[in-house]
Protein backbone atom coordinates (compact mmCIF):
# COMPACT_ATOMS: atom_id res chain seq x y z
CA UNK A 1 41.25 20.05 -33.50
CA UNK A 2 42.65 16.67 -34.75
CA UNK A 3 40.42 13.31 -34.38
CA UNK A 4 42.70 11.88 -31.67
CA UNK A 5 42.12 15.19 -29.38
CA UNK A 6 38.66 14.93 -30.03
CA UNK A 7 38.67 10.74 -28.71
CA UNK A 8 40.83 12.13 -25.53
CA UNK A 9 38.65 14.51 -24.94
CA UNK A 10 35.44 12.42 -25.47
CA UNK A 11 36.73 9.57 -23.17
CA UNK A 12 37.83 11.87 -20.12
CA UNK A 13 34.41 13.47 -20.22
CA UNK A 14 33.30 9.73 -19.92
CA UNK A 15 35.42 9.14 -17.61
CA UNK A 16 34.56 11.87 -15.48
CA UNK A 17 30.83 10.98 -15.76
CA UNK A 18 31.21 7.68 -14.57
CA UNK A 19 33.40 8.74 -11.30
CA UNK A 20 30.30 11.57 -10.35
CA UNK A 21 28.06 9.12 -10.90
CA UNK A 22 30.06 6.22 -8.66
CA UNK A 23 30.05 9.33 -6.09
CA UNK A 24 26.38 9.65 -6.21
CA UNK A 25 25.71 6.10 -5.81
CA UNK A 26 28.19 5.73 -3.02
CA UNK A 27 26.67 8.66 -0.77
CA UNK A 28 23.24 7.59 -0.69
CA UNK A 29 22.69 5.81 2.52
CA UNK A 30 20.83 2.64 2.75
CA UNK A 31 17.63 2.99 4.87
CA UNK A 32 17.88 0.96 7.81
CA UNK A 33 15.70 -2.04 7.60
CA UNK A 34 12.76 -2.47 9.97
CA UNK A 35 12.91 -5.67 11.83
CA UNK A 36 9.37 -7.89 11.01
CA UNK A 37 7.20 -7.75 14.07
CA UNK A 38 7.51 -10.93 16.02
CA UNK A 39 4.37 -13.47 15.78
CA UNK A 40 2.03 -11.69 18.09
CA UNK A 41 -1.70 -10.74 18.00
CA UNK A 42 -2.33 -7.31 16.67
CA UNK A 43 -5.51 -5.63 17.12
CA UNK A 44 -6.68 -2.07 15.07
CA UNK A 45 -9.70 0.09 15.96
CA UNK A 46 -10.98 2.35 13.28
CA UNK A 47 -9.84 5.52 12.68
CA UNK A 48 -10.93 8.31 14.83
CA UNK A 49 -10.82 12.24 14.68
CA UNK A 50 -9.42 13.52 17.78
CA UNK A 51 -11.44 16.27 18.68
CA UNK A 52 -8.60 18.14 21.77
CA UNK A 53 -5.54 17.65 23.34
CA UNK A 54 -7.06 14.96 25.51
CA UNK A 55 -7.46 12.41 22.48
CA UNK A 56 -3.93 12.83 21.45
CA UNK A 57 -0.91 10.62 21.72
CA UNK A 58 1.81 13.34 19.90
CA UNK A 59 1.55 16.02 17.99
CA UNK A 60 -0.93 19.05 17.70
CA UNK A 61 -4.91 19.67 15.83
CA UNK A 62 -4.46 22.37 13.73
CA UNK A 63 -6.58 25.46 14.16
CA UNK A 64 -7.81 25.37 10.69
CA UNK A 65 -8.23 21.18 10.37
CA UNK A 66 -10.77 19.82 8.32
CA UNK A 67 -12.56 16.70 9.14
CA UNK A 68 -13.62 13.62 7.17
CA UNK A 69 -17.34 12.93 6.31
CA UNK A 70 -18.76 9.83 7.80
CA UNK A 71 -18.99 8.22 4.37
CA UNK A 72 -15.08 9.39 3.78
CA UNK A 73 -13.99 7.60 7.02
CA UNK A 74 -16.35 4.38 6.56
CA UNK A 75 -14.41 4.51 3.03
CA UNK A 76 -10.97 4.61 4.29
CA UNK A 77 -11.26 1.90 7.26
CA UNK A 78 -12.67 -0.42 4.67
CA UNK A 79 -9.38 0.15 2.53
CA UNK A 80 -6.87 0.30 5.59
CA UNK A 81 -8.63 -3.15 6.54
CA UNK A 82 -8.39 -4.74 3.16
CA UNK A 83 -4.43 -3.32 2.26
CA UNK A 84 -3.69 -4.73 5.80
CA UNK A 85 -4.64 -8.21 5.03
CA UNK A 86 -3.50 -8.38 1.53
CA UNK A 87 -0.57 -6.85 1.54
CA UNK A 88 0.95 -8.39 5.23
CA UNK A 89 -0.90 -11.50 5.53
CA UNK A 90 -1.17 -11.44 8.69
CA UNK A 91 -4.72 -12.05 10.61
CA UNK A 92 -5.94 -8.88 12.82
CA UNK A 93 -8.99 -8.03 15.32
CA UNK A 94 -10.63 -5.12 14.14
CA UNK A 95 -12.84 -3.17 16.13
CA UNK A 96 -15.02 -0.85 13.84
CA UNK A 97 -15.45 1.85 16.47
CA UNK A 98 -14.29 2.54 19.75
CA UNK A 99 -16.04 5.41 22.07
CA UNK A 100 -13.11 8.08 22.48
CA UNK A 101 -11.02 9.29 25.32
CA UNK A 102 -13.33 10.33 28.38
CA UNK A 103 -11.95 14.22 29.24
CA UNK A 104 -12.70 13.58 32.74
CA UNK A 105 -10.85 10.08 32.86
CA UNK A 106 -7.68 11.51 30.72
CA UNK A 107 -7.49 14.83 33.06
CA UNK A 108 -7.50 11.81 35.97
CA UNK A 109 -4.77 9.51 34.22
CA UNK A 110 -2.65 12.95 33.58
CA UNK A 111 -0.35 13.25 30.48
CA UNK A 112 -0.76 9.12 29.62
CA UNK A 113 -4.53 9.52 29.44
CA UNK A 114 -4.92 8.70 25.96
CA UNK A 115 -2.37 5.77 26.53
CA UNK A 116 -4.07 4.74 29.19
CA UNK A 117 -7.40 5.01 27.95
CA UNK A 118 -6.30 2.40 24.17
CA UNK A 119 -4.45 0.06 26.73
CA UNK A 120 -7.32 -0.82 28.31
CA UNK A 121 -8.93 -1.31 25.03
CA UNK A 122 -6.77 -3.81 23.63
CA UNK A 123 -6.49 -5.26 27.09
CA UNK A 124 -10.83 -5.84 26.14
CA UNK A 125 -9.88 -6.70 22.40
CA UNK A 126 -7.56 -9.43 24.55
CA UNK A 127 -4.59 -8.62 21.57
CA UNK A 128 -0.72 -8.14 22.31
CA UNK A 129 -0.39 -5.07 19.98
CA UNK A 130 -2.97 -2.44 19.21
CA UNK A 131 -2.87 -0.38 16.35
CA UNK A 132 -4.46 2.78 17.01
CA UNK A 133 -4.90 5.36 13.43
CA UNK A 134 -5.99 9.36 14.11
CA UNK A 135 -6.75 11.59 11.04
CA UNK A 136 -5.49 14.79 12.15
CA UNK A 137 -6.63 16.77 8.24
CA UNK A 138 -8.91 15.42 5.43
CA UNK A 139 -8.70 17.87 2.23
CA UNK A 140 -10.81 16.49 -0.19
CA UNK A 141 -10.04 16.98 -4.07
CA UNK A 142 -11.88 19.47 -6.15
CA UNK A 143 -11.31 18.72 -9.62
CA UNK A 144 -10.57 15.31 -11.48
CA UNK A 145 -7.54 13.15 -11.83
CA UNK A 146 -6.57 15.19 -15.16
CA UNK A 147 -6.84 18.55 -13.57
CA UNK A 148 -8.00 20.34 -9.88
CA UNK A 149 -8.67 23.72 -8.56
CA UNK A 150 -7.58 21.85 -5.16
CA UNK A 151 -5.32 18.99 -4.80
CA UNK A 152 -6.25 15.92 -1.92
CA UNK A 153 -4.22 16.70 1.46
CA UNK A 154 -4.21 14.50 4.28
CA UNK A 155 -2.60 14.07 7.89
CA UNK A 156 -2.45 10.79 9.53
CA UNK A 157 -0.59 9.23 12.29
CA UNK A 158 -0.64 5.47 13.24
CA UNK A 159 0.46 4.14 16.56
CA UNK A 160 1.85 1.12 17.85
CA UNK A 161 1.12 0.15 21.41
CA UNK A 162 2.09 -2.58 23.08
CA UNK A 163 -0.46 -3.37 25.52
CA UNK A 164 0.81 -6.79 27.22
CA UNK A 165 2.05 -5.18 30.42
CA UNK A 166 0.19 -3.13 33.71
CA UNK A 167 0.69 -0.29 31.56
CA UNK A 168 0.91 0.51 27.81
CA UNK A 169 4.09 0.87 25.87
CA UNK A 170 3.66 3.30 22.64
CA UNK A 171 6.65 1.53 20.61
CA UNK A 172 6.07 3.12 17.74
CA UNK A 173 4.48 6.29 15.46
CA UNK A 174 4.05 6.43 11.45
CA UNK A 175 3.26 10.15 10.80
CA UNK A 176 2.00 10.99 7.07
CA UNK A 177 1.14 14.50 6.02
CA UNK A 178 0.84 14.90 2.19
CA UNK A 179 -0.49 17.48 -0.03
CA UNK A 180 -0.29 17.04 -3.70
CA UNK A 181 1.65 19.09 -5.83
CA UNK A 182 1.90 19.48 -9.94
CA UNK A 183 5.04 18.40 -11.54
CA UNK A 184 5.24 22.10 -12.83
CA UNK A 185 5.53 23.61 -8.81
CA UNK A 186 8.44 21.10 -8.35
CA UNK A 187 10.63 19.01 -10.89
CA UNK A 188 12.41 17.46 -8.23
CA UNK A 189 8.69 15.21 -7.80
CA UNK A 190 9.13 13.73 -10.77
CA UNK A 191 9.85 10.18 -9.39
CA UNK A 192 6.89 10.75 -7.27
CA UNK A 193 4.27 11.82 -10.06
CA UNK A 194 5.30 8.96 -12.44
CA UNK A 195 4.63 6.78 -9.89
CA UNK A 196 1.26 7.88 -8.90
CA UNK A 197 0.14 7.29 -12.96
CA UNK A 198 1.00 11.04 -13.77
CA UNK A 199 -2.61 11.85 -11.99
CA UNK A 200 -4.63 14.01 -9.38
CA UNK A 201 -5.05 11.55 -6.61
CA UNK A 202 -8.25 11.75 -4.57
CA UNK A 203 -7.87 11.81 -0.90
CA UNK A 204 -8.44 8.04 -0.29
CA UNK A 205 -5.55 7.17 -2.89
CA UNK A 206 -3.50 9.54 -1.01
CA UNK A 207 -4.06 7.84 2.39
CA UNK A 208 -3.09 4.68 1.33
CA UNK A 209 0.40 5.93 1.00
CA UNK A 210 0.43 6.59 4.24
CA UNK A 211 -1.45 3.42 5.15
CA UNK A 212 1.82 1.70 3.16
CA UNK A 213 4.35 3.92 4.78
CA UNK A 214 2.85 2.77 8.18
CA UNK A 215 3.52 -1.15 7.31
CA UNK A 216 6.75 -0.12 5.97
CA UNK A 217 7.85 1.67 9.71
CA UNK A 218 5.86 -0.87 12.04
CA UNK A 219 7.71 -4.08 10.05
CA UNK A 220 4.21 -5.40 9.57
């Protein structure tokens, strides 16, 4: 093969590297961006457990869930508090525990109960927004950050409710279910594990991502 084959060769390969990756670049969508929340009063009670149907706003409790220790949940509503403030700047009433849905009064109010039931208690916290977080599953880590038997899991959802009006408006829901996996079950995480420090997260660390996803979807 003569040197001028060779450079034809080498600069159509280029060439046809550059067009796939033009294609690449060109069919990955643009996330829509989240319009900032308007200049209102936001309020955020402390994250509670739902213990049936009846505490629920959406989705389902597992049938083997695992709950958070006292000291776990103390823990995390002293980080959501603190990543609120720093990293949105905005100024919030927080309400360190709330009493949760009465059976009796959501089985009265219907489907809405638990709607019903966190409208009325931003109504009391006298806020335009409430921001209400449930921890659905708390898997704690068994191991270290170099190495576990059992990696942190956590589901979370936030919600959003606008409680200006007779009744409560549920604008909006951040769902975050994670469990960590190695980079060895799945090379496609790679972008994910170099940017968690190449480390075991604990369960806190790993609720914070959802905590940041949550800003993220409620344009905090």
């Amino acid at each position: 093969m003569t040197e001028a084959i060779r450079r034809k060769i080498g600069f159509a390969a280029i060439a046809m590297l550059t067009t796939m990756l033009f294609l690449l670049t060109a069919c990955q969508k643009t996330p829509p961006a989240v319009p900032e929340l308007p200049d209102l009063t936001i309020g955020i009670v402390a994250a509670t457990q739902p213990m049936g149907t009846t505490d629920l706003l959406a989705g389902f409790i597992p049938d083997d869930r695992v709950l958070a220790s006292s000291t776990a949940l103390a823990e995390f509503n002293k980080a959501l508090m603190d990543t609120l403030r720093k990293e949105t700047q905005r100024v919030y009433t927080f309400i360190p525990y709330v009493q949760g849905v009465d059976p009796t009064e959501a089985r009265a109010a219907g489907r809405n109960g638990a709607l019903t039931h966190w409208t009325r208690v931003g109504k009391d916290m006298k806020v335009d927004l409430l921001i209400v977080p449930q921890i659905i599953d708390w898997r704690e880590r068994v191991g270290g950050e170099a190495g576990v038997s059992t990696s942190a899991a956590v589901s979370m959802d936030f919600y959003l409710i606008d409680v200006r009006g007779d009744e409560g408006v549920l604008i909006s829901r951040s769902h975050f279910w994670e469990k960590q996996i190695g980079l060895s079950d799945n090379l496609m995480n790679l972008d994910t594990f170099l940017k968690r420090g190449g480390k075991w997260l604990s369960t806190q660390e790993l609720a914070l991502e959802g905590v940041d996803k949550m800003i993220q979807e409620f344009g905090l």
